[in-house]
N, C-alpha and C. Protein backbone atom coordinates (compact mmCIF):
# COMPACT_ATOMS: atom_id res chain seq x y z
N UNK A 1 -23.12 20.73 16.88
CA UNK A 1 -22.02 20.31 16.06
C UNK A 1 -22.53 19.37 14.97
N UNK A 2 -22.18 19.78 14.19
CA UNK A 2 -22.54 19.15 12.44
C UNK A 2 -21.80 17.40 12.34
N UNK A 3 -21.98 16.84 12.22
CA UNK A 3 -21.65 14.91 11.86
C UNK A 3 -21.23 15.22 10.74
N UNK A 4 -20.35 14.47 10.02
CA UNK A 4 -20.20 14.12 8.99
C UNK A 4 -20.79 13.17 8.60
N UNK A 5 -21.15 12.25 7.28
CA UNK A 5 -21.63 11.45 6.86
C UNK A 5 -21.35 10.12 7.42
N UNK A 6 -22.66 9.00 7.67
CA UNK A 6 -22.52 8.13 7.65
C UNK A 6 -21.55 6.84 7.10
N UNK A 7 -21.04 6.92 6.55
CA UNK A 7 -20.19 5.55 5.64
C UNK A 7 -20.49 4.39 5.96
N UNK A 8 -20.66 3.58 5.22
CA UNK A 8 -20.87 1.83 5.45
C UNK A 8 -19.65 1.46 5.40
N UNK A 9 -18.24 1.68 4.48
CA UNK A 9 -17.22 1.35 4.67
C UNK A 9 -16.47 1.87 6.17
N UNK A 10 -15.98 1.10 7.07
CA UNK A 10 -14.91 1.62 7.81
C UNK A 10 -13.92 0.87 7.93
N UNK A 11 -12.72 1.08 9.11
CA UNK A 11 -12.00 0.96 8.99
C UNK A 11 -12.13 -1.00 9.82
N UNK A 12 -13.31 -1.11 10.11
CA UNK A 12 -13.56 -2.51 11.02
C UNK A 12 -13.76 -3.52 9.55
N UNK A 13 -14.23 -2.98 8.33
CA UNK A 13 -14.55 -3.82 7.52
C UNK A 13 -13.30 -4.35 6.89
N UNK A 14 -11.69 -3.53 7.05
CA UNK A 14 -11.03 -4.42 6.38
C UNK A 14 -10.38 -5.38 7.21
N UNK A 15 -10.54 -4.59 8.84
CA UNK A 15 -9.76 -5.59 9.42
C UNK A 15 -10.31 -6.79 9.55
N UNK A 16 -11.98 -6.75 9.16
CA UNK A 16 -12.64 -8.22 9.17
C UNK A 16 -12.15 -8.98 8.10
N UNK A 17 -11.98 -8.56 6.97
CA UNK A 17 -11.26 -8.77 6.20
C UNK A 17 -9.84 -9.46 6.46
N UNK A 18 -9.47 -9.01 7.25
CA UNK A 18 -8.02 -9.45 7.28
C UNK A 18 -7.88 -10.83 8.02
N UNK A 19 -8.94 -10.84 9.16
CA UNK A 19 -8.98 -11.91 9.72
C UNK A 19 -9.09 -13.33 8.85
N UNK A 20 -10.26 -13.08 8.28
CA UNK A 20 -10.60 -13.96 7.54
C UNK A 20 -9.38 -14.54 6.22
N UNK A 21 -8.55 -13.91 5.85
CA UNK A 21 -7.26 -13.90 4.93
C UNK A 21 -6.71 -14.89 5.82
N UNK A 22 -6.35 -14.43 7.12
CA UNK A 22 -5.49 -15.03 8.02
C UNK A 22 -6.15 -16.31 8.09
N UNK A 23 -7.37 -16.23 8.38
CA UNK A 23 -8.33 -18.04 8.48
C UNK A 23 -8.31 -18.96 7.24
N UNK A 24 -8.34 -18.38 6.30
CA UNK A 24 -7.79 -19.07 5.07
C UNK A 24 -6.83 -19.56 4.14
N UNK A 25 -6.08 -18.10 4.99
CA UNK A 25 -4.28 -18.63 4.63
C UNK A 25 -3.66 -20.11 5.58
N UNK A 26 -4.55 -19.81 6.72
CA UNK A 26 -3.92 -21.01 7.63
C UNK A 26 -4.22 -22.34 6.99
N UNK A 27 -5.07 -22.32 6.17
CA UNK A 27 -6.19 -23.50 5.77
C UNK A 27 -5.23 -24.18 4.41
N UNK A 28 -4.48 -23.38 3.75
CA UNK A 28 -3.73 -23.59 2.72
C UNK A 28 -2.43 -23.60 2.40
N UNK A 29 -2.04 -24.26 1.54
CA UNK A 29 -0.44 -24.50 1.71
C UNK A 29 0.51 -23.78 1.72
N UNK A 30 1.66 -23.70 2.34
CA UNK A 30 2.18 -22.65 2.27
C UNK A 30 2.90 -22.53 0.84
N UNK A 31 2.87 -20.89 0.13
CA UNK A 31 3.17 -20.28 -1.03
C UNK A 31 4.96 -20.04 -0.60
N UNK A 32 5.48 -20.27 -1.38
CA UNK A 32 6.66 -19.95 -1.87
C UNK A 32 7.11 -18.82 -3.10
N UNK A 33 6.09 -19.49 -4.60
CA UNK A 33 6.99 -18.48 -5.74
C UNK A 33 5.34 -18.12 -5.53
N UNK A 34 6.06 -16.96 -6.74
CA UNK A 34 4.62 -16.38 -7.36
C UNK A 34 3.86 -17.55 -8.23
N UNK A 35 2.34 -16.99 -7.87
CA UNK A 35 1.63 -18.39 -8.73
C UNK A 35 0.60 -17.21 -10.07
N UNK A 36 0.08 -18.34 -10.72
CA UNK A 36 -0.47 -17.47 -11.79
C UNK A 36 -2.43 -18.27 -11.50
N UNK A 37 -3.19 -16.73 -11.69
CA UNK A 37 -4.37 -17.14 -11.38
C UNK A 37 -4.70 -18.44 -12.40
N UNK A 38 -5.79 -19.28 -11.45
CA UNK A 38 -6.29 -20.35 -12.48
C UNK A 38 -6.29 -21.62 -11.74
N UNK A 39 -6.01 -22.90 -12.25
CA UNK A 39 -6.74 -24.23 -11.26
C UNK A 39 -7.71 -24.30 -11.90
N UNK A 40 -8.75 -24.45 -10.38
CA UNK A 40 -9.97 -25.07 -10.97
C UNK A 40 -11.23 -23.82 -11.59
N UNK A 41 -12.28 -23.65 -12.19
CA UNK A 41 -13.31 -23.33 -13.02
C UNK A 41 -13.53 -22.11 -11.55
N UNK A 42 -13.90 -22.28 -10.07
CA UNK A 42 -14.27 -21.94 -9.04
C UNK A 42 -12.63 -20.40 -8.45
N UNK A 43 -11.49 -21.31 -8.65
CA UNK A 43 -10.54 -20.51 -8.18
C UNK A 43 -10.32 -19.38 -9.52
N UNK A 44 -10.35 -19.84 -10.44
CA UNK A 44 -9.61 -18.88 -11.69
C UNK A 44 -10.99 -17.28 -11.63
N UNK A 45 -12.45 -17.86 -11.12
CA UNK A 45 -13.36 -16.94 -11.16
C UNK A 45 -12.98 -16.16 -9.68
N UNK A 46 -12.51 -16.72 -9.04
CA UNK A 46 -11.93 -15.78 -7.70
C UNK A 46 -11.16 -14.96 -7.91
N UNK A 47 -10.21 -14.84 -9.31
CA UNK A 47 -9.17 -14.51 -9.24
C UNK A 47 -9.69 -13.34 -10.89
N UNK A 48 -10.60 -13.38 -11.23
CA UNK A 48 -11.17 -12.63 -12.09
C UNK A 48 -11.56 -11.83 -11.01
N UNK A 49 -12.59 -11.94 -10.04
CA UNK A 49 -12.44 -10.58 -8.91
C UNK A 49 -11.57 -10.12 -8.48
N UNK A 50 -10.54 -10.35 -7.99
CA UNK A 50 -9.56 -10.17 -7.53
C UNK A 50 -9.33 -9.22 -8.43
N UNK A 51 -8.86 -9.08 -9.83
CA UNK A 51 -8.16 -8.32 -10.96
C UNK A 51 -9.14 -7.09 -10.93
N UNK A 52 -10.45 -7.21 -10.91
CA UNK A 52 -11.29 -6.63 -11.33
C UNK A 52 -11.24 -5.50 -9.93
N UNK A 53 -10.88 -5.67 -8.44
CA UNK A 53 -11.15 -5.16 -7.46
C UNK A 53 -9.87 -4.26 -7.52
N UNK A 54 -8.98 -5.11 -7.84
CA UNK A 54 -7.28 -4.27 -8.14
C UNK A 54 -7.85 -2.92 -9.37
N UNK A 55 -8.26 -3.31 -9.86
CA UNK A 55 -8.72 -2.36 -10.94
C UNK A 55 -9.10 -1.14 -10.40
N UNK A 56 -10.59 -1.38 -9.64
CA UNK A 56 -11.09 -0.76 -9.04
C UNK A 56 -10.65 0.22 -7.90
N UNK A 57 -9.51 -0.52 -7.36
CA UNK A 57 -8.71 0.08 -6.38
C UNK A 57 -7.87 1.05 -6.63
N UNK A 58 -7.24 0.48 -8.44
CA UNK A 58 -6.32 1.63 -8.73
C UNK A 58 -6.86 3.38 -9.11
N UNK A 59 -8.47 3.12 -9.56
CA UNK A 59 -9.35 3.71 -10.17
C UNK A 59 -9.60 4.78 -8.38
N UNK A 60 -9.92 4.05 -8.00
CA UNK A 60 -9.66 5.52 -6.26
C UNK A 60 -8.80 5.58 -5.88
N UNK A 61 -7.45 5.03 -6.38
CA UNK A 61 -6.58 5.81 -5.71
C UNK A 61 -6.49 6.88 -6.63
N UNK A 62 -6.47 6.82 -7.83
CA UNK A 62 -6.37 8.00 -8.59
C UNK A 62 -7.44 8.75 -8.58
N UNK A 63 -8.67 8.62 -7.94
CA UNK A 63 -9.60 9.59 -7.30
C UNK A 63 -9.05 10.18 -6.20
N UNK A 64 -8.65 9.44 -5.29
CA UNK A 64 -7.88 10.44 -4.25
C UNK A 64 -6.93 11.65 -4.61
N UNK A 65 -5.88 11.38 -5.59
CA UNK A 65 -5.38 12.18 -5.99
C UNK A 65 -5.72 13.28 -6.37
N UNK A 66 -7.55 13.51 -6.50
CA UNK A 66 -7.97 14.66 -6.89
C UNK A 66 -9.19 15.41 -6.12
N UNK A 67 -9.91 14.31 -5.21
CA UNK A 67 -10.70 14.63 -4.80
C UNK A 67 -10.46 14.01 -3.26
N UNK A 68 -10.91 14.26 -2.29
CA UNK A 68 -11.04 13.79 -0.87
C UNK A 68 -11.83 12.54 -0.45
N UNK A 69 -11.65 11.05 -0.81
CA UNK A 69 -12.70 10.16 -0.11
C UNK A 69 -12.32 10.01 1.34
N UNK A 70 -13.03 9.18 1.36
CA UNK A 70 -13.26 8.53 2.61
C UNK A 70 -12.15 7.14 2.59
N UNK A 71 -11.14 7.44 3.02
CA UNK A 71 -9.87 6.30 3.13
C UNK A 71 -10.20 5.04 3.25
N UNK A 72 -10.96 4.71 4.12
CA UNK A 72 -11.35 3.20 4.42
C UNK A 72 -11.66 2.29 3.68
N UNK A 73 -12.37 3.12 2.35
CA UNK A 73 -12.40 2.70 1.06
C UNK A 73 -11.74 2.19 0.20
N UNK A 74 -10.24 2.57 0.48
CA UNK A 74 -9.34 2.30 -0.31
C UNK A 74 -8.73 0.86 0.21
N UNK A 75 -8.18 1.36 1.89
CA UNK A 75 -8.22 0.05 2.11
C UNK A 75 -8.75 -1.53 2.11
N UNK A 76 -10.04 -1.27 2.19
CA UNK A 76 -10.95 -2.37 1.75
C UNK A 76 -11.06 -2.73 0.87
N UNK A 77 -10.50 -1.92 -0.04
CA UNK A 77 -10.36 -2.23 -1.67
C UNK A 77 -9.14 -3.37 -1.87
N UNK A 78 -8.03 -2.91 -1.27
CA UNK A 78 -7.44 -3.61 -1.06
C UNK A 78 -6.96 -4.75 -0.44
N UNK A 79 -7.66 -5.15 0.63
CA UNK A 79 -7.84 -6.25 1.48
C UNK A 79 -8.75 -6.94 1.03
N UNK A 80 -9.43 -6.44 0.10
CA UNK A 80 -10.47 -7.50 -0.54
C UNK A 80 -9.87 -7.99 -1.94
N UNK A 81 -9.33 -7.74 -2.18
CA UNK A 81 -8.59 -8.07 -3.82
C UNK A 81 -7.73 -9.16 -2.72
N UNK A 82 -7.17 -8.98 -1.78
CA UNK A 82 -5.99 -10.20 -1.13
C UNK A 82 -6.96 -11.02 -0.78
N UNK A 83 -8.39 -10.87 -0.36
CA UNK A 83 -9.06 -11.61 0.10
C UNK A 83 -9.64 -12.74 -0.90
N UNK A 84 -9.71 -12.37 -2.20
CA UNK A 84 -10.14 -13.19 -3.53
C UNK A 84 -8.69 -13.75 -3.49
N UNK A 85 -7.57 -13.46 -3.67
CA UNK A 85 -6.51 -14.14 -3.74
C UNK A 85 -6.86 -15.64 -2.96
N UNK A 86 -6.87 -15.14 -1.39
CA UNK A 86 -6.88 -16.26 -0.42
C UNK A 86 -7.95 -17.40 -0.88
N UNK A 87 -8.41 -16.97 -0.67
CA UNK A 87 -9.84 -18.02 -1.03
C UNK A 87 -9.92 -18.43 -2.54
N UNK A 88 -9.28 -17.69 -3.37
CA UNK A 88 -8.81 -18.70 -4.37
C UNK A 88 -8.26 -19.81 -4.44
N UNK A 89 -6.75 -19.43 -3.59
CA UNK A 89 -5.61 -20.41 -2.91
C UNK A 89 -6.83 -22.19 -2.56
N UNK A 90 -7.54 -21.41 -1.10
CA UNK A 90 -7.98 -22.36 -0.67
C UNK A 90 -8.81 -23.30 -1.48
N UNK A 91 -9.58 -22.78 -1.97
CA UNK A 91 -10.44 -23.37 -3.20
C UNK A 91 -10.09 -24.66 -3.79
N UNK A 92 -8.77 -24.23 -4.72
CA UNK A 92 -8.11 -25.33 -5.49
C UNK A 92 -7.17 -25.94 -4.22
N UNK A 93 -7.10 -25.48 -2.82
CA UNK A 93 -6.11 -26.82 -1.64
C UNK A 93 -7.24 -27.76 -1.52
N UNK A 94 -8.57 -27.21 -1.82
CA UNK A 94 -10.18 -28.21 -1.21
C UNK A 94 -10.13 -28.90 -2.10
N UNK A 95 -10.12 -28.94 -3.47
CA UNK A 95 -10.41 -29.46 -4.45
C UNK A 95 -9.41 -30.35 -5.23
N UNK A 96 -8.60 -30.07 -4.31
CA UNK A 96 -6.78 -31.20 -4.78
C UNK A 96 -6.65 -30.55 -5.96
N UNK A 97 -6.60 -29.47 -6.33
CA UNK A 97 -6.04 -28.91 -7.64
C UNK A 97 -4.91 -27.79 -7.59
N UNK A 98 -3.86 -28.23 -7.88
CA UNK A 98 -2.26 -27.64 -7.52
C UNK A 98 -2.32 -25.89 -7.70
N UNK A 99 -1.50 -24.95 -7.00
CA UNK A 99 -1.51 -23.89 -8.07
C UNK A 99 -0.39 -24.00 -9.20
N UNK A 100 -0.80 -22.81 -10.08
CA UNK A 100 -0.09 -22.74 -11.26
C UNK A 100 0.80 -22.18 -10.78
N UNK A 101 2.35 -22.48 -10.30
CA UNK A 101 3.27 -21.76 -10.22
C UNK A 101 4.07 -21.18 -11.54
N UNK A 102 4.34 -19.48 -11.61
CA UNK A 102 5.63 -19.39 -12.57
C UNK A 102 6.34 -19.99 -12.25
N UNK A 103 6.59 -20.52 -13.62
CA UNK A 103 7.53 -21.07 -13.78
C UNK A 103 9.29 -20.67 -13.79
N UNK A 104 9.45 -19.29 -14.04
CA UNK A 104 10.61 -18.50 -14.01
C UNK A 104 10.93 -18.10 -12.13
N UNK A 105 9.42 -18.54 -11.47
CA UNK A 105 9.74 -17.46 -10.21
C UNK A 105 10.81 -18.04 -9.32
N UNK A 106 11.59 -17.58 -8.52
CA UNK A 106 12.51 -18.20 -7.47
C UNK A 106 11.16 -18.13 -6.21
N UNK A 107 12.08 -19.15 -5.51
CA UNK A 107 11.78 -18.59 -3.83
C UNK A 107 11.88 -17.54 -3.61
N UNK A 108 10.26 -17.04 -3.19
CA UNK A 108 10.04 -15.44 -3.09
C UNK A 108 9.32 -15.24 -1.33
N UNK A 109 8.27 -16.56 -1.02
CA UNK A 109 7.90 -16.17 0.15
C UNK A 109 8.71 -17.03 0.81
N UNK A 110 9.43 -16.86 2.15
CA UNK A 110 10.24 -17.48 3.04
C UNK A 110 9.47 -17.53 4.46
N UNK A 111 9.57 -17.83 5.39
CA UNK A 111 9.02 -18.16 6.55
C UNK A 111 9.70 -17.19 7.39
């Protein structure tokens, strides 16, 4: 019986991923409105990956649409763009530097 290919992405890499979101979300204050990337010099460059991974993410999903990957990919794509989020967050909670909340946003995350 024939294997399919190896992959380095699976499906363990986003849930590591996720953990770690969860370890960092705990670490930081709790979010209410939407915030806008930026703070300090350290968080706003977290949040340039972040955009850049969303990018990237949108870029295979619209590969999927035509060709067959390997799914896990996608997800990780995506758990890692939340993952630059988080650790952005935390960044500027370490560094006493507020986030930029919109200013228009209501109470959006609730408990």
């Amino acid at each position: 019986m024939k294997e399919g290919p190896a992959y380095k992405v699976t499906a363990r890499n986003a849930a590591q991923l996720e953990e770690w979101i969860d370890h960092w979300t705990s670490l930081s204050p709790k979010i209410e409105r939407f915030i806008l990337p930026g703070g300090s010099e350290a968080s706003a460059n977290l949040h340039v990956c972040r955009t850049e991974t969303r990018r990237a993410e949108r870029e295979v999903a619209a590969l999927a649409e035509i060709e067959t990957i390997h799914m896990p990919v996608l997800a990780y794509m995506n758990r890692l763009s939340d993952y630059f989020f988080t650790v952005a967050r935390f960044v500027n909670h370490s560094l006493d530097v507020a986030d930029i909340p919109y200013e228009r946003s209501a109470i959006v995350f609730k408990d």
